[in-house]
C-alpha atoms as a PDB file:
ATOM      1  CA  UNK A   1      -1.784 -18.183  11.994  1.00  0.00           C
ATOM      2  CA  UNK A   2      -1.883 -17.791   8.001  1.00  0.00           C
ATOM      3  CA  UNK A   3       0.185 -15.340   6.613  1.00  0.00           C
ATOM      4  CA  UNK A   4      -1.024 -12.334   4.310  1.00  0.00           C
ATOM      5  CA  UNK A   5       1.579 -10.159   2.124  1.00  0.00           C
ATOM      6  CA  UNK A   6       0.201  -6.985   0.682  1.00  0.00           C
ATOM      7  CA  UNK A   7       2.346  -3.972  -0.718  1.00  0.00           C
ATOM      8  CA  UNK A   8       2.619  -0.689   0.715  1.00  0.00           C
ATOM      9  CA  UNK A   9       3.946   2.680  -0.702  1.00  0.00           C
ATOM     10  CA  UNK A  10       7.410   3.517   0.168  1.00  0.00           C
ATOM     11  CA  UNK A  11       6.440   6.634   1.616  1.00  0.00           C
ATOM     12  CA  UNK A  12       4.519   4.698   4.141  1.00  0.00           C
ATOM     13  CA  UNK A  13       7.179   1.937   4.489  1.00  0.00           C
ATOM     14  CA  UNK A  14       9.698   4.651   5.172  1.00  0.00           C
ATOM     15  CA  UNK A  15       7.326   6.083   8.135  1.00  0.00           C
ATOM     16  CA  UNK A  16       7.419   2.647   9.246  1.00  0.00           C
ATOM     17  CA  UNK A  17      10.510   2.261   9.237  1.00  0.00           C
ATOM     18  CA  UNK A  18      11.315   5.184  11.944  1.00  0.00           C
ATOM     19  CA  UNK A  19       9.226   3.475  14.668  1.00  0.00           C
ATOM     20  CA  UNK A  20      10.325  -0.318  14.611  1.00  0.00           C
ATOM     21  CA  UNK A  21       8.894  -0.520  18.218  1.00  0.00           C
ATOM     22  CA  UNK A  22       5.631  -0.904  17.012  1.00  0.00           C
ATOM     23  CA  UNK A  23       4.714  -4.239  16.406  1.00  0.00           C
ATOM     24  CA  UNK A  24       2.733  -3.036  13.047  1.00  0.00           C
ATOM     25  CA  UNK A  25       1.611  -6.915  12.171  1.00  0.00           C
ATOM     26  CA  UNK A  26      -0.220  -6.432  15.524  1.00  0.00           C
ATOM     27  CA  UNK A  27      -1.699  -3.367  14.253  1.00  0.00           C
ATOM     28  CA  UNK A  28      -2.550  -4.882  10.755  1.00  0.00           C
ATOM     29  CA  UNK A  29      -4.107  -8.127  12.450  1.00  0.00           C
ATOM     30  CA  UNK A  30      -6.115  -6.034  14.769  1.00  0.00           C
ATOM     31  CA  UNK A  31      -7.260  -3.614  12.263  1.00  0.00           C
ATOM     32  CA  UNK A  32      -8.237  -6.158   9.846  1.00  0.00           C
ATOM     33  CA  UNK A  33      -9.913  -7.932  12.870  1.00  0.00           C
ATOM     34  CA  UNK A  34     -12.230  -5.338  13.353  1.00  0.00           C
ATOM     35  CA  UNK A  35     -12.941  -4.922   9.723  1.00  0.00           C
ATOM     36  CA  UNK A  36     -14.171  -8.411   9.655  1.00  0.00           C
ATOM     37  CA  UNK A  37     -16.240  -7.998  12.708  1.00  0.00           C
ATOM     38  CA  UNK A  38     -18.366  -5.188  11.021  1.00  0.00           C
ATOM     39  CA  UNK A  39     -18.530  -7.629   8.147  1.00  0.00           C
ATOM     40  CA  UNK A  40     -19.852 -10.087   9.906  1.00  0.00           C
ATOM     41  CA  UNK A  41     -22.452  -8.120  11.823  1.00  0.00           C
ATOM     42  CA  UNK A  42     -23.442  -6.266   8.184  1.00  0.00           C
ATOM     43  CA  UNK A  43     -23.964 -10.103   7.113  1.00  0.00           C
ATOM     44  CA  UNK A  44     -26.251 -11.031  10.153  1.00  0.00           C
ATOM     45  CA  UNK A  45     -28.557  -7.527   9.503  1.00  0.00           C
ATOM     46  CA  UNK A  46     -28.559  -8.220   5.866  1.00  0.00           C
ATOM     47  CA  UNK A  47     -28.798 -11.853   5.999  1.00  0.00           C
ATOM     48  CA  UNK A  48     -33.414 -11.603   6.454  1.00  0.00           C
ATOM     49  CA  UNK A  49     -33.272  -8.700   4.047  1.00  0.00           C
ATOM     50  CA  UNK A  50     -35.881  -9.420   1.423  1.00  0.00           C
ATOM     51  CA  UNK A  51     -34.274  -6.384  -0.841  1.00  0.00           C
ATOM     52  CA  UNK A  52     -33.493  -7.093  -4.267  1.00  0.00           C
ATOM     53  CA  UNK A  53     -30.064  -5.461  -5.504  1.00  0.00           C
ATOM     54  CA  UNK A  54     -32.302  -3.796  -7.607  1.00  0.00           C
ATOM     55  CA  UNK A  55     -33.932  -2.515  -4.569  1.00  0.00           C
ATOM     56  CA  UNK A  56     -30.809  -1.489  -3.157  1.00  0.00           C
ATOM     57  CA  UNK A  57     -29.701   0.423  -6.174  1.00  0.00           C
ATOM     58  CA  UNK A  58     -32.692   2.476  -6.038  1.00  0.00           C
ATOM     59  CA  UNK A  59     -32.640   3.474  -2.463  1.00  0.00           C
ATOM     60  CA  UNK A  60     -29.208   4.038  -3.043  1.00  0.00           C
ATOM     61  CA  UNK A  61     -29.686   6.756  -5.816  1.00  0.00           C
ATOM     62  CA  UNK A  62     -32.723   8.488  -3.323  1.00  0.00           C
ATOM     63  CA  UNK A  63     -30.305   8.596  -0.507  1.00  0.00           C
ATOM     64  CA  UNK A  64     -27.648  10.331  -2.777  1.00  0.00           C
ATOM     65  CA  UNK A  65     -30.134  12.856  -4.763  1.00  0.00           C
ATOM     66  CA  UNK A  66     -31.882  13.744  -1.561  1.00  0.00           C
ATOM     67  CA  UNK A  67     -28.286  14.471   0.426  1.00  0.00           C
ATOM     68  CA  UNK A  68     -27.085  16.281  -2.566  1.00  0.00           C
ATOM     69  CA  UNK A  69     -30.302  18.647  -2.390  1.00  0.00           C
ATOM     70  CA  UNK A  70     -29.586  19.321   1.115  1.00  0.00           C
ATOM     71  CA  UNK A  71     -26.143  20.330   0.874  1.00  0.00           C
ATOM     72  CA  UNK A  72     -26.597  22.171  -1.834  1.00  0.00           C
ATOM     73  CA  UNK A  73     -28.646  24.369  -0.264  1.00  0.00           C
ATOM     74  CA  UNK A  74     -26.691  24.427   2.989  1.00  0.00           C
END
């Protein structure tokens, strides 16, 4: 299995630290694991899309302006 380093802060290393039962590359691998899995299932909806990024932008900014209206009259 490759091998990723990636820092952490020291708060969270100290945390860690207290609770060396926990196998935490487990919980890194299986995290990341089901990161990719939502990646990959983005990439199979997206993958017919016939939406431009410019298309995307601009549904993008609708989505926002019309959520913003409605909470700011919540």
């Amino acid at each position: 299995m490759p091998t990723v380093t990636f820092q952490i802060p020291s708060e969270v290393k100290k945390i860690l630290s207290k609770h060396p039962e926990i196998k935490w590359d487990k919980v890194v691998a299986d995290t990341l694991w089901n990161y990719a899995r939502k990646l990959l299932l983005m990439d199979k909806i997206t993958s017919k899309s016939k939406l431009s990024s410019q298309d995307i932008d601009e549904l993008d900014k609708a989505v926002k302006a019309e959520l913003l209206k409605h909470y700011k009259n919540a």
